[in-house]
Protein backbone atom coordinates (compact mmCIF):
# COMPACT_ATOMS: atom_id res chain seq x y z
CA UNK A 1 9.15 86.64 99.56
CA UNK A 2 12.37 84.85 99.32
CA UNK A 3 11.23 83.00 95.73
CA UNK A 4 10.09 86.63 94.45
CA UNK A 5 13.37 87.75 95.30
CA UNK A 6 15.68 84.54 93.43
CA UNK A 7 13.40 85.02 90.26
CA UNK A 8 14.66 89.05 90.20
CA UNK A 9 17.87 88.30 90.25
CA UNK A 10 17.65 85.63 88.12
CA UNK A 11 15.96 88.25 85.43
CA UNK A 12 19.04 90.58 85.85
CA UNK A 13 22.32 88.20 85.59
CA UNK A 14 20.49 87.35 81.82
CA UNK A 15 19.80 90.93 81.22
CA UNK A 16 23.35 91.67 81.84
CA UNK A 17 24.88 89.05 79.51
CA UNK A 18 22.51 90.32 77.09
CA UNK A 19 23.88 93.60 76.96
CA UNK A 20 27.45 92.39 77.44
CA UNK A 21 27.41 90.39 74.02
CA UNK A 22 25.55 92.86 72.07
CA UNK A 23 27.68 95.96 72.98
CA UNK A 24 30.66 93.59 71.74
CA UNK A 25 29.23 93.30 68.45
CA UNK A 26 29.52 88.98 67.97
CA UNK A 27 27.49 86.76 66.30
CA UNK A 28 27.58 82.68 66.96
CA UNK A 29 28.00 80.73 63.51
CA UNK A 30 27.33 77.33 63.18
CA UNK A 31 30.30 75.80 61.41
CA UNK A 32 29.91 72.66 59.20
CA UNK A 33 32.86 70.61 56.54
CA UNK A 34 32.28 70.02 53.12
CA UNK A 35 30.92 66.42 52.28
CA UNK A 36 33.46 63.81 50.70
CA UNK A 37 31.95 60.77 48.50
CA UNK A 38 33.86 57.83 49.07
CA UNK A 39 34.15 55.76 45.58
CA UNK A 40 34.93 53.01 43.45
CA UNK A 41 34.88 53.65 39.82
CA UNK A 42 35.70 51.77 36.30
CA UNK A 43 36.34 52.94 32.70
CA UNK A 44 33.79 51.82 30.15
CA UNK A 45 34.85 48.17 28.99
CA UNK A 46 34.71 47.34 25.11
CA UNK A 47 33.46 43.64 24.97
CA UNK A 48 30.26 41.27 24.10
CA UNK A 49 27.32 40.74 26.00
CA UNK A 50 24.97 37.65 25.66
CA UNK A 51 21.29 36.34 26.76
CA UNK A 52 20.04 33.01 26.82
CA UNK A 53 16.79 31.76 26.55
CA UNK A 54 15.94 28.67 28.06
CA UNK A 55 12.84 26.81 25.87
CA UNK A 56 10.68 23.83 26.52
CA UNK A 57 11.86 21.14 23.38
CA UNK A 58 10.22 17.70 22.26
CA UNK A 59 12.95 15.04 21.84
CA UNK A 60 12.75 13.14 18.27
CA UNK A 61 14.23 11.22 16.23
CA UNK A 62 15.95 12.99 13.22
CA UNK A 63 15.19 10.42 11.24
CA UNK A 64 12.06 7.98 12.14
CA UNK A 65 9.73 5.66 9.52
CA UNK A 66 6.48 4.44 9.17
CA UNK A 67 6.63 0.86 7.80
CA UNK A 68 3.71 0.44 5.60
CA UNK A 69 3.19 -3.29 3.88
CA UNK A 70 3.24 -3.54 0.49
CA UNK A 71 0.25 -6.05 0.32
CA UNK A 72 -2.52 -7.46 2.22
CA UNK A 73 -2.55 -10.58 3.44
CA UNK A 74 -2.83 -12.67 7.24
CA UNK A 75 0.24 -12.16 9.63
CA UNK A 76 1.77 -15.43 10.14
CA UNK A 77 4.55 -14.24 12.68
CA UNK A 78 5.84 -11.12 13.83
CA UNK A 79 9.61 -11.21 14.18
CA UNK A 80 10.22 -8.23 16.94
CA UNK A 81 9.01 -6.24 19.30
CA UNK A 82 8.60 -2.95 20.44
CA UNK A 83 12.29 -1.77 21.75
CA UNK A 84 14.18 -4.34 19.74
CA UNK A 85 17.07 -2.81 17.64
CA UNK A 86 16.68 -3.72 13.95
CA UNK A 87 19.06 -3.15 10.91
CA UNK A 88 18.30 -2.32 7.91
CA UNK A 89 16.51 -4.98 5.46
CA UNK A 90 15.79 -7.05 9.01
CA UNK A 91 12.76 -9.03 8.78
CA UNK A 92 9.90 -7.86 10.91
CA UNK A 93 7.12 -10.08 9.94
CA UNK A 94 5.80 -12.40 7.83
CA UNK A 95 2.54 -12.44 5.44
CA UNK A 96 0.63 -15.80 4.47
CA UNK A 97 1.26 -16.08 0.26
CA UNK A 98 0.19 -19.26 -0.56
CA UNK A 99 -1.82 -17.87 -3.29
CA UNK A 100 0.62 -15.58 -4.81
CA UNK A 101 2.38 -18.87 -4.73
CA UNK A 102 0.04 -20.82 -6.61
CA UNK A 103 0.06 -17.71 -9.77
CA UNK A 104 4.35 -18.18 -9.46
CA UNK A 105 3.77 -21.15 -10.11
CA UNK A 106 1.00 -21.10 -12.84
CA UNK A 107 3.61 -18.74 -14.05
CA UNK A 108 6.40 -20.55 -14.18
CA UNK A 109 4.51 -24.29 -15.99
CA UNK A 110 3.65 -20.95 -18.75
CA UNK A 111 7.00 -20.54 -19.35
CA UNK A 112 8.12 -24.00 -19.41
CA UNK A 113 5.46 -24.25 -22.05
CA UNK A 114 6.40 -21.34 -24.37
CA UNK A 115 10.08 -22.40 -24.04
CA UNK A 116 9.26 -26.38 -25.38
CA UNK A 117 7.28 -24.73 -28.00
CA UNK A 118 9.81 -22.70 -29.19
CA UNK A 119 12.52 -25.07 -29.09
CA UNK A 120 9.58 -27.59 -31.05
CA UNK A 121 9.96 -25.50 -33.81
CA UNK A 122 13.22 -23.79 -34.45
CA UNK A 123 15.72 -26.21 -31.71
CA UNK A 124 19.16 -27.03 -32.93
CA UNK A 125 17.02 -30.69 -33.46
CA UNK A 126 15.16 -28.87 -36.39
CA UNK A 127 18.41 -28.42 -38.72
CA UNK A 128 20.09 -31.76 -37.46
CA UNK A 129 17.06 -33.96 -37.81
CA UNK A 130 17.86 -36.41 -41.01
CA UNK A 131 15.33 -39.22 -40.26
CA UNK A 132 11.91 -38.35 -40.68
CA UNK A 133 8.53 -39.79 -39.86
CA UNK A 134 5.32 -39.99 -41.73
CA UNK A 135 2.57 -37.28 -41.38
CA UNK A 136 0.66 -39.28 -39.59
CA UNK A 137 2.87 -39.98 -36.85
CA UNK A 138 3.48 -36.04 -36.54
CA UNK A 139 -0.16 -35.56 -36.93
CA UNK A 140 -0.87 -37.95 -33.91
CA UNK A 141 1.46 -36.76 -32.11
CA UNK A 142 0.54 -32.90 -32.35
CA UNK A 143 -3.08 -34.22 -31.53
CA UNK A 144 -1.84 -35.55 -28.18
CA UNK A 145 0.48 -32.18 -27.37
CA UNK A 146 -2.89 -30.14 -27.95
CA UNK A 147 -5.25 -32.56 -26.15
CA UNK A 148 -2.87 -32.59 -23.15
CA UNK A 149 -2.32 -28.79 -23.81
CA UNK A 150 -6.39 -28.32 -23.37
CA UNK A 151 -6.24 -30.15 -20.08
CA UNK A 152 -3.71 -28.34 -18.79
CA UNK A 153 -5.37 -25.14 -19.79
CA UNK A 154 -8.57 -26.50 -18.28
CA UNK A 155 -6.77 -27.57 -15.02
CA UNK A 156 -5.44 -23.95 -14.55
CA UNK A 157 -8.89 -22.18 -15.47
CA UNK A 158 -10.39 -24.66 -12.62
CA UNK A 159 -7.32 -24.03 -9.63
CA UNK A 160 -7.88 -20.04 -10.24
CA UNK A 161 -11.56 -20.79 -9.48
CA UNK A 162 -11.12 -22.40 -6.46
CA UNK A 163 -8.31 -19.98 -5.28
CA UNK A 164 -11.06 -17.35 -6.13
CA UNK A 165 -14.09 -19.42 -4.17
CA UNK A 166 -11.52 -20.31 -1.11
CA UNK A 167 -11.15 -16.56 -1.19
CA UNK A 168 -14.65 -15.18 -0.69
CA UNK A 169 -15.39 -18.12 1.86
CA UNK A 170 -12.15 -16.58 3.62
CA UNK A 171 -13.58 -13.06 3.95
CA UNK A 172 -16.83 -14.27 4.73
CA UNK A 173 -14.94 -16.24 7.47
CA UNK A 174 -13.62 -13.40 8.56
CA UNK A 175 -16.76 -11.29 8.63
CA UNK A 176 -18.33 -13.66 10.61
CA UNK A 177 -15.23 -13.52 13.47
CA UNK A 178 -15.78 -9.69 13.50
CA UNK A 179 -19.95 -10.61 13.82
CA UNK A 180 -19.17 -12.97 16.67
CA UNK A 181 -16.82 -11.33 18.25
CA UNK A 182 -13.97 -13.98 18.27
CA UNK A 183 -10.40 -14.25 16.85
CA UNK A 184 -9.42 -18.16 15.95
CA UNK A 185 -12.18 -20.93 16.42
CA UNK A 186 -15.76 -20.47 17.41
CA UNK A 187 -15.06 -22.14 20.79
CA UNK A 188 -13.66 -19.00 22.32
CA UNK A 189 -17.48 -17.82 22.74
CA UNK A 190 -17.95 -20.76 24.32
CA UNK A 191 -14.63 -20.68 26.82
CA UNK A 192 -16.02 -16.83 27.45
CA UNK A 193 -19.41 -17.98 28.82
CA UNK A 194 -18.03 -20.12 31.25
CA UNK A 195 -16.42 -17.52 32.84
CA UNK A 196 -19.91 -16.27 34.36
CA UNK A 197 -20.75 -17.77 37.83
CA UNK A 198 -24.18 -19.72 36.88
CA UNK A 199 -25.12 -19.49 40.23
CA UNK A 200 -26.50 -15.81 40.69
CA UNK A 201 -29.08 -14.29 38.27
CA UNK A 202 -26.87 -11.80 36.52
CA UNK A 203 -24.14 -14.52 35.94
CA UNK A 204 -26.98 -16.54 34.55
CA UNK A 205 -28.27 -14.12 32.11
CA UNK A 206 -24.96 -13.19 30.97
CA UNK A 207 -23.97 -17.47 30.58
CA UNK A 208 -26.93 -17.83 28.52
CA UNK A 209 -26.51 -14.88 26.43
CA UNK A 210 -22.97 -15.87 25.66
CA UNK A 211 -24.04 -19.19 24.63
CA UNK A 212 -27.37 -18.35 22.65
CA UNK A 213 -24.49 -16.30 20.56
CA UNK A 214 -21.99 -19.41 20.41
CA UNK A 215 -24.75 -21.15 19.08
CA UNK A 216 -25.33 -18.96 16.29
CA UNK A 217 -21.41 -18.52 15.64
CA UNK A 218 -21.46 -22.43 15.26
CA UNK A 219 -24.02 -22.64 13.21
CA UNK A 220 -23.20 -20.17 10.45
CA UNK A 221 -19.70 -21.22 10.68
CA UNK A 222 -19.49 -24.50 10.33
CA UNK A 223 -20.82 -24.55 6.76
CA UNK A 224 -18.34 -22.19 5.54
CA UNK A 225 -15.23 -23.67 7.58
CA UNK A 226 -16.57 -26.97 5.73
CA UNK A 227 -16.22 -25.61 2.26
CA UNK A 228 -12.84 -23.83 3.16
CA UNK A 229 -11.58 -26.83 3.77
CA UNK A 230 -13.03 -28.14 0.96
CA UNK A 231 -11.83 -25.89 -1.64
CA UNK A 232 -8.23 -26.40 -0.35
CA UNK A 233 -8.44 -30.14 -0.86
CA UNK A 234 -9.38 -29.14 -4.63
CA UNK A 235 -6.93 -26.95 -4.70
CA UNK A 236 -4.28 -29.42 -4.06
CA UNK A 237 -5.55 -32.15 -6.36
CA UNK A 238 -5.56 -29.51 -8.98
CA UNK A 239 -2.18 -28.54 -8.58
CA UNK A 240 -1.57 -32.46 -8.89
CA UNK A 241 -3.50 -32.51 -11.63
CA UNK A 242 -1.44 -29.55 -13.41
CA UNK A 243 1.84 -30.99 -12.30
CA UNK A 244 1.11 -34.60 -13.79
CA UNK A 245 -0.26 -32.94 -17.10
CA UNK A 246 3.13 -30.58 -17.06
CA UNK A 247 5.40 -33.63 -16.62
CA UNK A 248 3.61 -36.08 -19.54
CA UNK A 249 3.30 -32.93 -21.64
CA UNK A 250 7.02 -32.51 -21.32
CA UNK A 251 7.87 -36.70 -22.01
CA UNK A 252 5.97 -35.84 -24.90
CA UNK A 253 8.07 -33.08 -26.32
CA UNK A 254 10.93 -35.04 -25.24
CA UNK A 255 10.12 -37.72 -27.86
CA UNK A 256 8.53 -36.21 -30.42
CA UNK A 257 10.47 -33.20 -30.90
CA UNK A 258 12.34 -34.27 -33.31
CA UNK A 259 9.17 -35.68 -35.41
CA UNK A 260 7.73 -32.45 -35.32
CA UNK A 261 10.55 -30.15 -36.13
CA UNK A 262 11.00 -32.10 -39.17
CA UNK A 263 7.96 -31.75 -40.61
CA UNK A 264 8.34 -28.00 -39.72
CA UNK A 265 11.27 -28.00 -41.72
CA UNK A 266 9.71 -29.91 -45.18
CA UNK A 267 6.94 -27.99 -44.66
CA UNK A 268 9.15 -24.58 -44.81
CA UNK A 269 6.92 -23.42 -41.88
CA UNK A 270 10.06 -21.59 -40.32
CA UNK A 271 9.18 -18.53 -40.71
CA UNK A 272 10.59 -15.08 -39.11
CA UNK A 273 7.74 -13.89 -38.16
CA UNK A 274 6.31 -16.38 -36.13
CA UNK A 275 9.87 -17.18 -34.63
CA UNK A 276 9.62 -13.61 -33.21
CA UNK A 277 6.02 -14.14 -31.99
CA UNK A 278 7.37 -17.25 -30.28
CA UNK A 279 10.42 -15.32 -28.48
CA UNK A 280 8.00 -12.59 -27.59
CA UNK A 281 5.58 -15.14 -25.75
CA UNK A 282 8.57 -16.01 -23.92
CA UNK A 283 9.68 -12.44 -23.00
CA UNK A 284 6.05 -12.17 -21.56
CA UNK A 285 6.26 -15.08 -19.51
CA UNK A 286 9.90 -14.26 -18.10
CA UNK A 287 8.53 -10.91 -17.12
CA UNK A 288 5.20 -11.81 -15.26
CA UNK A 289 7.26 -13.78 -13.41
CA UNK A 290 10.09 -11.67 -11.95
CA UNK A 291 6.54 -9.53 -11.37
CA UNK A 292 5.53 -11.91 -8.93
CA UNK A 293 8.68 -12.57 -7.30
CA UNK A 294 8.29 -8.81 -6.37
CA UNK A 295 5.09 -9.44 -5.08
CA UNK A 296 6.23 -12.57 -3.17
CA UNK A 297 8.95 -10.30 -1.71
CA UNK A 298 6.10 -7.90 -0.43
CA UNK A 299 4.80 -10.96 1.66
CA UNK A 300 7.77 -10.49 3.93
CA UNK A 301 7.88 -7.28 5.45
CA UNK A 302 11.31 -6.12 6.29
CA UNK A 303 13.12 -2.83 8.14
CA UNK A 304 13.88 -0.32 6.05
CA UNK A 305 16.61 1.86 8.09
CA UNK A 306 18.58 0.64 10.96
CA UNK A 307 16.76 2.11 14.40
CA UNK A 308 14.89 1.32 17.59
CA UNK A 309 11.44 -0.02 16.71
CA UNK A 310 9.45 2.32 18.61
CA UNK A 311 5.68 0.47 18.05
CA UNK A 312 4.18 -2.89 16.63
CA UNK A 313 1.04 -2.37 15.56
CA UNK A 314 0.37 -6.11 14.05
CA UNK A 315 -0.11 -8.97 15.41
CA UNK A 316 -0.62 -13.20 14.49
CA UNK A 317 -3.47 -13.66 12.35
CA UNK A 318 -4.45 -10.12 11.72
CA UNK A 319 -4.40 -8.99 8.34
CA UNK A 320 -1.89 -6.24 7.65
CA UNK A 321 -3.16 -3.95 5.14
CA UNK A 322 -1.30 -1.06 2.78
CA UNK A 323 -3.45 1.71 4.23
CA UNK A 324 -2.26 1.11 7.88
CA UNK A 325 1.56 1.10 9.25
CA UNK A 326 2.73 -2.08 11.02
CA UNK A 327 6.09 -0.85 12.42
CA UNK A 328 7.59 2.40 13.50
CA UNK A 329 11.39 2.51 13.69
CA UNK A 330 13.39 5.53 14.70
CA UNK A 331 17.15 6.09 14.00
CA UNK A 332 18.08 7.41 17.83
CA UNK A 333 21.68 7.95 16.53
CA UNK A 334 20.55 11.46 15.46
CA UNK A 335 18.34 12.84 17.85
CA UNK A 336 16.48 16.12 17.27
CA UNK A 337 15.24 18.67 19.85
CA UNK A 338 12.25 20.85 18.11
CA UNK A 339 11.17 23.84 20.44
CA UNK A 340 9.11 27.66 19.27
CA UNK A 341 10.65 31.00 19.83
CA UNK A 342 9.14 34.38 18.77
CA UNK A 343 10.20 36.33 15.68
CA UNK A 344 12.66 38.45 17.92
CA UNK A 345 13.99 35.86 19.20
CA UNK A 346 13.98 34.04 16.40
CA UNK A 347 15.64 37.24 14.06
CA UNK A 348 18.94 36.50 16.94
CA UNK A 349 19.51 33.13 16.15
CA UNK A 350 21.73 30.98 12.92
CA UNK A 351 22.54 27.76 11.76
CA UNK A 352 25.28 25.78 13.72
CA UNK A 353 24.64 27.92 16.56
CA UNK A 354 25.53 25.98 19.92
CA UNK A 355 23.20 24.87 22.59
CA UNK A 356 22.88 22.87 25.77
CA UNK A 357 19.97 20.80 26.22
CA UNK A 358 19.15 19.37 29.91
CA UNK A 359 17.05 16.26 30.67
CA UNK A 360 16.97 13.92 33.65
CA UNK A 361 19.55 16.01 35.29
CA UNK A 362 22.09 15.26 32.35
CA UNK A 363 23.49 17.79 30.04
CA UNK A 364 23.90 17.24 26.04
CA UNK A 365 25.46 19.38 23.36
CA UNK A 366 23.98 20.33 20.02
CA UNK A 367 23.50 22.82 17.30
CA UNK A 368 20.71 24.38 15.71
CA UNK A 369 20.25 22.89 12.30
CA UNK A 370 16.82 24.54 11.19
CA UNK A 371 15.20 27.88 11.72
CA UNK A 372 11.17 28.30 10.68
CA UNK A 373 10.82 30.69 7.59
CA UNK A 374 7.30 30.79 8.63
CA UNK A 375 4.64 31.03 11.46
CA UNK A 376 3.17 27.80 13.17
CA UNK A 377 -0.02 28.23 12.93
CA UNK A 378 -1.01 25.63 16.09
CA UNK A 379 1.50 27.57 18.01
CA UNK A 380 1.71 31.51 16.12
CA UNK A 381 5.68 31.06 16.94
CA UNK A 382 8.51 29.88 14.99
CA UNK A 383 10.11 26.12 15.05
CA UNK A 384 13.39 26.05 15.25
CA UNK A 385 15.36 22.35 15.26
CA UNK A 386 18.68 21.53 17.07
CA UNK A 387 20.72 18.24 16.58
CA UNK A 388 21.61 16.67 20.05
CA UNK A 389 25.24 15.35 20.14
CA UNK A 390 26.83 12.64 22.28
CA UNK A 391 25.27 9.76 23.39
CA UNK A 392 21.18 9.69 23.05
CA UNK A 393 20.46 6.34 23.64
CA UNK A 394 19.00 7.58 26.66
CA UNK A 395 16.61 10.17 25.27
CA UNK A 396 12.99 9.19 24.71
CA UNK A 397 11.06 10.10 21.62
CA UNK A 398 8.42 12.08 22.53
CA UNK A 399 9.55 13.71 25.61
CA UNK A 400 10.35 17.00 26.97
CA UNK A 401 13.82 18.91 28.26
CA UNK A 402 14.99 22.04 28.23
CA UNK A 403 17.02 23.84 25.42
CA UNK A 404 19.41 26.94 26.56
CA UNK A 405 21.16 29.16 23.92
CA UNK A 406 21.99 32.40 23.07
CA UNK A 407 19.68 34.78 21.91
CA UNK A 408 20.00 38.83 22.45
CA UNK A 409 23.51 40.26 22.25
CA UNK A 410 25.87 43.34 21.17
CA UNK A 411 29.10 42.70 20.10
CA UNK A 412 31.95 45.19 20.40
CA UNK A 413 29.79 47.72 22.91
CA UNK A 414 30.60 50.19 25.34
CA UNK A 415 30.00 48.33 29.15
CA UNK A 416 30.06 49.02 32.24
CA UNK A 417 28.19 47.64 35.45
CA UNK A 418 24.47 47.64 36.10
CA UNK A 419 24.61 49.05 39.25
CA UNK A 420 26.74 51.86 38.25
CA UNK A 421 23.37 53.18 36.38
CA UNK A 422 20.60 55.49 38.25
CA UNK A 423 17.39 56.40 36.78
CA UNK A 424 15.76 60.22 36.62
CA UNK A 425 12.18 58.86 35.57
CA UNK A 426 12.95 57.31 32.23
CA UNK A 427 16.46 59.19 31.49
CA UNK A 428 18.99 56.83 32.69
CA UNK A 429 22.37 58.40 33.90
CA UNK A 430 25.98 57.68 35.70
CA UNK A 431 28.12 59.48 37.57
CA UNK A 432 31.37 60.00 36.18
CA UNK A 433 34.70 61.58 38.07
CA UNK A 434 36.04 65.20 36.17
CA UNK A 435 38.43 67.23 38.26
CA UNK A 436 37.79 65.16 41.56
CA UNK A 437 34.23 65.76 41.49
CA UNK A 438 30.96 63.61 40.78
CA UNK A 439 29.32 64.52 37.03
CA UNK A 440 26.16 63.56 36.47
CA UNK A 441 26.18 62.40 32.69
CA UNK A 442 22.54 61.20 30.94
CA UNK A 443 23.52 58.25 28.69
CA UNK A 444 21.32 55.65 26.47
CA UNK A 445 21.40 52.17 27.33
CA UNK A 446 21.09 49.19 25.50
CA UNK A 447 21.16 44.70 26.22
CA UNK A 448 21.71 44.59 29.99
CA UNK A 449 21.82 41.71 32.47
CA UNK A 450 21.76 41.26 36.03
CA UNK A 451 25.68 42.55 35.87
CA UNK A 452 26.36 44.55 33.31
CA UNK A 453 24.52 46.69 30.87
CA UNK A 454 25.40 48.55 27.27
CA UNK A 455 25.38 52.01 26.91
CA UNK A 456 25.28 52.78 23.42
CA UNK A 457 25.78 56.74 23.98
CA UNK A 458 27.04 59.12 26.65
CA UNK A 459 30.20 57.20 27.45
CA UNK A 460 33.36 58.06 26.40
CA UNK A 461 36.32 54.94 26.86
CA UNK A 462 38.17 56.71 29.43
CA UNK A 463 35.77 58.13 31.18
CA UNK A 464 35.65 57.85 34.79
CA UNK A 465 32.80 55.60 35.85
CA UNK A 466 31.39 55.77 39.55
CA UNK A 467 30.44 52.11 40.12
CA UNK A 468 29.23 52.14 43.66
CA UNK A 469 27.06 54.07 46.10
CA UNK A 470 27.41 57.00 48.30
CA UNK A 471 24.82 58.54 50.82
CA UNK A 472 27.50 62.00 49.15
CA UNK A 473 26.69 61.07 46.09
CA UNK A 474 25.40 63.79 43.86
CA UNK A 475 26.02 66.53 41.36
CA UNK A 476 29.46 68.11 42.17
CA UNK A 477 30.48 66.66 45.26
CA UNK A 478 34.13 65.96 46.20
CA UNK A 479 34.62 62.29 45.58
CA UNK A 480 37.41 60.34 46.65
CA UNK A 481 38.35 57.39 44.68
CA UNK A 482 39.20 54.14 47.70
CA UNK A 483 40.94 52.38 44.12
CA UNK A 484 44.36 53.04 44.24
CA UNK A 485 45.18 52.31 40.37
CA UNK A 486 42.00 55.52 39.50
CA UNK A 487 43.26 57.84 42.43
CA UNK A 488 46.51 58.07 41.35
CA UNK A 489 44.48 58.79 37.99
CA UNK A 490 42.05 60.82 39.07
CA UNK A 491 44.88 62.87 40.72
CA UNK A 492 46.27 63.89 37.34
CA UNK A 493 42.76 65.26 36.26
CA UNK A 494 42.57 68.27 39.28
């Protein structure tokens, strides 16, 4: 009864406020301030912006050379080694020319010859001569020139056929070290089968096999290393042979000379035209030799730039060949970084522009010095070159480091910073500060990076840029600018 009672009375206080605050005609109303945006902001800035690119390069040489020999012929010593520095004209290795010197030589008696012929016949001796012999003292004597002549001549014909015989027993000396499998003497089969152990089957098999093959080697060896040797011993008593005919052949002219250019001279045999045929025999022999002294020089092989020698790719006794470089030498002093880049990229770069290239946690300057007209076609992109500066001693042909230059840019543009930009979809816009409050302005934007960005239209110099963020931010708010220099202003502007 009590409870019944509080809940009436309850009921009526309410119903009595009720009335009291209608029948005094009020309302409540919520009441709420006006939202301020707190802001930094920035004019536009007029200035450059830059990317780099940073590319994987291969580190070379600008200037490297393949040393190719000039003849054929058995490596008698190689001079260097991979890593050694060279200069220029440095000899690198030596070529076996015993029988280019045998034809200098053959050369050279030819000469001699032509040269006591001609002075035989038209000498000073053949206008000074008063005391002549009979004709058949010249005639005996000219018999003896020409019979030594003929031997001479004979003695020559028989040295090139040995030097061509010693030849083809060389190559088939050689073909039989490629059959047998073994570089100097036959006994290196022999040396190679004892390195089996004779004591377990396999060892066995492979010791018998070995030797079965040394065997062969021997056999078909020996007969050829015979007549090698032989034909060299001939070849030296014909030289002997030549060299004693050259030097009686000369005693002869020596004392005869005179007889004979005497008779030339009753006999009115002086003639122009075979004078002329006589200096032109002479001419020839003067100029097959200075042919062979070229070809001697080709027997020593020798730098031909100043560099690192990179590789050796001869050795003692191979034969070095003219289809086949023997040396490599690279001139480090101007080192060249060669990396790809696409055509955009490629469209932002020039000549002499700078870069940095980074290897083994060292930095190097440079410049690019070449830029591809055309596609790679192993790569589809575009080679560009850059000379390294500085020191590059260090740098290793072949390897890899990283390039960084320039690539994008806009110079002169509108800036301003990238943060200060918002995005409505794809419509980029700012916020910008007229009459003390926020603007939304759309603008176009251009090169940006992770600080500023271009805006190539919207922007205005002095325009009033909002540069950071506000949970007030928006479209006609009251901002108010924490950047004393803009306040004061931004103050001028309401």
């Amino acid at each position: 009864m009590k409870n019944r009672q509080k809940n009436s009375a309850l009921l009526l206080c309410i119903a009595i406020m009720s009335s009291a605050l209608w029948g005094c005609g009020q309302t409540i109303v919520e009441e709420t301030a006006e939202d301020v945006a707190v802001v930094e902001v920035a004019n536009p800035k007029i200035g450059d912006l830059k990317l780099s690119g940073n590319f994987i390069a291969t580190i070379n040489p600008d200037e490297s050379v393949y040393v190719i020999p000039k003849t054929t012929g058995e490596v008698l010593e190689v001079m260097v080694e991979a890593g050694d520095v060279v200069k220029e004209g440095d000899v690198l290795a030596v070529l076996d020319d015993t029988l280019a010197q045998i034809s200098m030589r053959t050369a050279q008696i030819n000469l001699e010859n032509a040269q006591h012929s001609y002075n035989l016949s038209y000498g000073e001796g053949a206008s000074t001569l008063n005391d002549m012999q009979s004709d058949n003292n010249v005639t005996q004597v000219e018999d003896g020139v020409n019979k030594l002549q003929e031997n001479l001549v004979d003695a020559m014909d028989a040295l090139e056929r040995t030097k061509g015989d010693l030849k083809d027993k060389e190559n088939e000396l050689a073909d039989l070290k490629e059959e047998y499998d073994f570089v100097d003497d036959v006994d290196e089969i022999k040396d190679y089968a004892d390195t089996f152990d004779k004591n377990t089957p396999e060892g066995a098999g492979d010791y018998a096999a070995a030797m079965q093959r040394y065997q062969a080697a021997a056999a078909a060896v020996a007969p050829v290393e015979a007549a090698i040797s032989q034909y060299k011993s001939a070849i030296d008593k014909c030289e002997e042979t030549i060299e004693s005919l050259q030097d009686e052949i000369d005693n002869t002219y020596d004392t005869y000379s005179q007889t004979v250019t005497s008779q030339n001279i009753s006999n009115g045999e002086l003639r122009d035209e075979q004078k002329k045929v006589s200096q032109n025999g002479i001419s020839a022999a003067r100029l097959n030799i200075e042919q062979l002294e070229e070809q001697l020089e080709a027997y020593t092989i020798t730098a031909t730039i100043s560099g690192v020698v990179e590789a050796v790719n001869v050795k003692t006794h191979d034969f070095a060949s003219t289809g086949n470089p023997a040396f490599v030498i690279s001139n480090k002093d101007a080192m060249v970084a060669t990396y790809y880049v696409s055509e955009d990229v490629r469209n932002t770069l020039s000549a002499g522009q700078k870069i940095t290239l980074d290897k083994d946690n060292k930095t190097y300057d440079g410049e690019v010095i070449e830029i591809g007209s055309a596609v790679d076609a192993s790569t589809g992109l575009f080679k560009i070159k850059a000379a390294v500066r500085g020191d590059t001693s260090g740098l290793l042909s072949g390897t890899k480091a990283t390039v960084t230059t320039d690539t994008y840019h806009e110079n002169n543009a509108v800036i301003i910073p990238y943060d200060a930009v918002y995005y409505d979809g794809a419509q980029a816009y700012v916020y910008i500060v007229e009459e003390g409050r926020a603007k939304k302005t759309n603008i176009t934007t251009g090169l940006y990076d992770i600080e500023n960005i271009v805006v190539t239209e919207g922007l205005a110099s002095d325009d009033l840029v909002i540069t950071t963020w506000s949970a007030q931010l928006r479209e006609g708010v009251e901002v108010s600018v924490s950047d004393p220099a803009h306040a004061a202003e931004d103050n001028t502007q309401k």
